[in-house]
Protein backbone atom coordinates (compact mmCIF):
# COMPACT_ATOMS: atom_id res chain seq x y z
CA UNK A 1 -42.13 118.23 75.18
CA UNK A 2 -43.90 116.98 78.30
CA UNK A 3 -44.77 119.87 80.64
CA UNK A 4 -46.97 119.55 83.37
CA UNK A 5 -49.30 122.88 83.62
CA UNK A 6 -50.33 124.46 87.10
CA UNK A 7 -54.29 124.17 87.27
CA UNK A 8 -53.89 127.47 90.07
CA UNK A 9 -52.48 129.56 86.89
CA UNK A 10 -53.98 130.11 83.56
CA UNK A 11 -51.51 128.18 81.28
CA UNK A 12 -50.80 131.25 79.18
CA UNK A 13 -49.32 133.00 82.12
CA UNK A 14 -46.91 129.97 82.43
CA UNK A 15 -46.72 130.21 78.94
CA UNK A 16 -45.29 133.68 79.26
CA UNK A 17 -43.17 132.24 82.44
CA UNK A 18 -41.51 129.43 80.39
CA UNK A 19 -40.82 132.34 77.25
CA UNK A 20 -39.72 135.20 80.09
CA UNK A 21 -37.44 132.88 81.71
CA UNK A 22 -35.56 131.54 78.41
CA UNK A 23 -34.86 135.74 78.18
CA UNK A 24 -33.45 136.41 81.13
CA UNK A 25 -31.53 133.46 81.52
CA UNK A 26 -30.06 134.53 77.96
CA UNK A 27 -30.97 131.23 76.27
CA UNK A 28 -33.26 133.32 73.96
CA UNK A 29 -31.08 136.90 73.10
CA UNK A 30 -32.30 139.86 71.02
CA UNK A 31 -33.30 138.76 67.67
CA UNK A 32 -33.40 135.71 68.59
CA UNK A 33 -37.27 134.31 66.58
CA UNK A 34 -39.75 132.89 68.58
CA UNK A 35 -41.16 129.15 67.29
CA UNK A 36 -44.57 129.74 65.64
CA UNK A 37 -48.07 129.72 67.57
CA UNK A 38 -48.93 126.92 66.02
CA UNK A 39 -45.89 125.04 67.30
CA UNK A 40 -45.40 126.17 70.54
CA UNK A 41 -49.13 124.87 70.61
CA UNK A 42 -48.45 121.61 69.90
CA UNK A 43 -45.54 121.75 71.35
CA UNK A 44 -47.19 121.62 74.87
CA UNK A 45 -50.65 120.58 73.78
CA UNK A 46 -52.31 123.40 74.06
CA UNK A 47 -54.77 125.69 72.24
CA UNK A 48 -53.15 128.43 69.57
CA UNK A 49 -55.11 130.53 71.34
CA UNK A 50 -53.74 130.22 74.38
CA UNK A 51 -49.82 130.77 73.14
CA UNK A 52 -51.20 133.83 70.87
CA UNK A 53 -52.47 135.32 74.12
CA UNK A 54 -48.93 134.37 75.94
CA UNK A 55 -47.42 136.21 73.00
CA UNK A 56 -49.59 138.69 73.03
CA UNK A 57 -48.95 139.86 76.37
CA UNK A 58 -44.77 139.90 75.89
CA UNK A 59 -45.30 141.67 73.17
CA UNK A 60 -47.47 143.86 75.26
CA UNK A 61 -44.40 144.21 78.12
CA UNK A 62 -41.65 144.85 75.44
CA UNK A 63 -40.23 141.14 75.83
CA UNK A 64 -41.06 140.27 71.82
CA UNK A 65 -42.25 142.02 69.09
CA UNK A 66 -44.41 140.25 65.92
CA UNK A 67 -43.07 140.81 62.51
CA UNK A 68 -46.04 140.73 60.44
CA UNK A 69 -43.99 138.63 57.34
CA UNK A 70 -41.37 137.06 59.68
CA UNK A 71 -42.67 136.02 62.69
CA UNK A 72 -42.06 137.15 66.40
CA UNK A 73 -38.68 138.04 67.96
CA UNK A 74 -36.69 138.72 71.11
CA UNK A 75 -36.56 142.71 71.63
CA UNK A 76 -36.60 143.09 75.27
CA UNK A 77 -33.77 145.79 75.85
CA UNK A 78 -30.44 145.16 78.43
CA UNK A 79 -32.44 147.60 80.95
CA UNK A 80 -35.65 145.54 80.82
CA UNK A 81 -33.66 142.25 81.32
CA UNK A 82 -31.96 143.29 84.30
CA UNK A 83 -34.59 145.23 85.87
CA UNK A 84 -36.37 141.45 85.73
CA UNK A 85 -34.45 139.46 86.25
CA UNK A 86 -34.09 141.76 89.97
CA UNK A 87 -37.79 141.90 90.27
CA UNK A 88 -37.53 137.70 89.98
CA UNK A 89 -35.07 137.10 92.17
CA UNK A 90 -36.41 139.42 94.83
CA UNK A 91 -39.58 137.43 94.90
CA UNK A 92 -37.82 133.90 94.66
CA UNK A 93 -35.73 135.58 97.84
CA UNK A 94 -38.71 136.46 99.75
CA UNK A 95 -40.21 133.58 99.66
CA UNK A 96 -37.49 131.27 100.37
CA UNK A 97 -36.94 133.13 103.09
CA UNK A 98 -40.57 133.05 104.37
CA UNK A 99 -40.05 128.95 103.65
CA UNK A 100 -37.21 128.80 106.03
CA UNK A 101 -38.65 130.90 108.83
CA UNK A 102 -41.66 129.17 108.68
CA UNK A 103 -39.44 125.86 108.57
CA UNK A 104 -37.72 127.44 112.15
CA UNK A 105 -34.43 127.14 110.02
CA UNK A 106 -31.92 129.54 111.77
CA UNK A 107 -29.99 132.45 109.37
CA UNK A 108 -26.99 130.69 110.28
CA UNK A 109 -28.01 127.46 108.91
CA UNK A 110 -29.11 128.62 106.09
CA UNK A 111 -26.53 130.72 104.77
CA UNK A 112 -24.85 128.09 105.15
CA UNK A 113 -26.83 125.52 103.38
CA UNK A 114 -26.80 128.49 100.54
CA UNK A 115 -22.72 128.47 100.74
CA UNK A 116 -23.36 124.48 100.15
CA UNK A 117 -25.42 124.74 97.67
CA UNK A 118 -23.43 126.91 95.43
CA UNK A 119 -20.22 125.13 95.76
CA UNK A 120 -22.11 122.02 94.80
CA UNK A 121 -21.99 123.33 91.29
């Protein structure tokens, strides 16, 4: 997989973005296993290290948990999920809509590019 890391954020903070955002979007569910360090490492050509210390760190928040015997899996409960996938879109809001002020895009305009948007799907 070809994935072009940030060089503003340490890569296993986008590490933990790519895993956090396959949760909430529901393409990884409870139980769901995790791919092994070592794969997920050369996966995206980077050092086991690095993805143990991504891992490390959902484990840390509740998103995963390590099975000693069976690997890591997706444990992050319903209340967790929602409560961040909120927290994520409230940021994504606030700064899109620091991007359009700052752009000198009315509300009007872009509520209705928003309305546009959405139908385009």
């Amino acid at each position: 997989m070809s994935y072009k890391f940030s060089h503003e954020v340490p890569i296993y903070l986008q590490l933990m973005d790519i895993y956090r955002s396959d949760i909430l979007a529901g393409r990884l569910a409870r139980d769901d296993q995790l791919p092994p360090v070592r794969e997920v490492a050369l996966t995206y050509g980077v050092n086991p290290n690095t993805v143990q210390k991504a891992f490390l760190e959902m484990d840390r928040l509740e998103l995963t948990k390590s099975e000693r015997t069976s690997g890591r899996y997706v444990v992050a409960s319903d209340k967790l999920i929602d409560s961040l996938r909120k927290e994520q879109s409230d940021r994504k809001l606030q700064d899109f809509v620091q991007d359009m002020k700052a752009l000198r895009i009315s509300l009007e305009e872009t509520l209705a590019m928003i309305e546009k948007g959405w139908s385009d799907d």
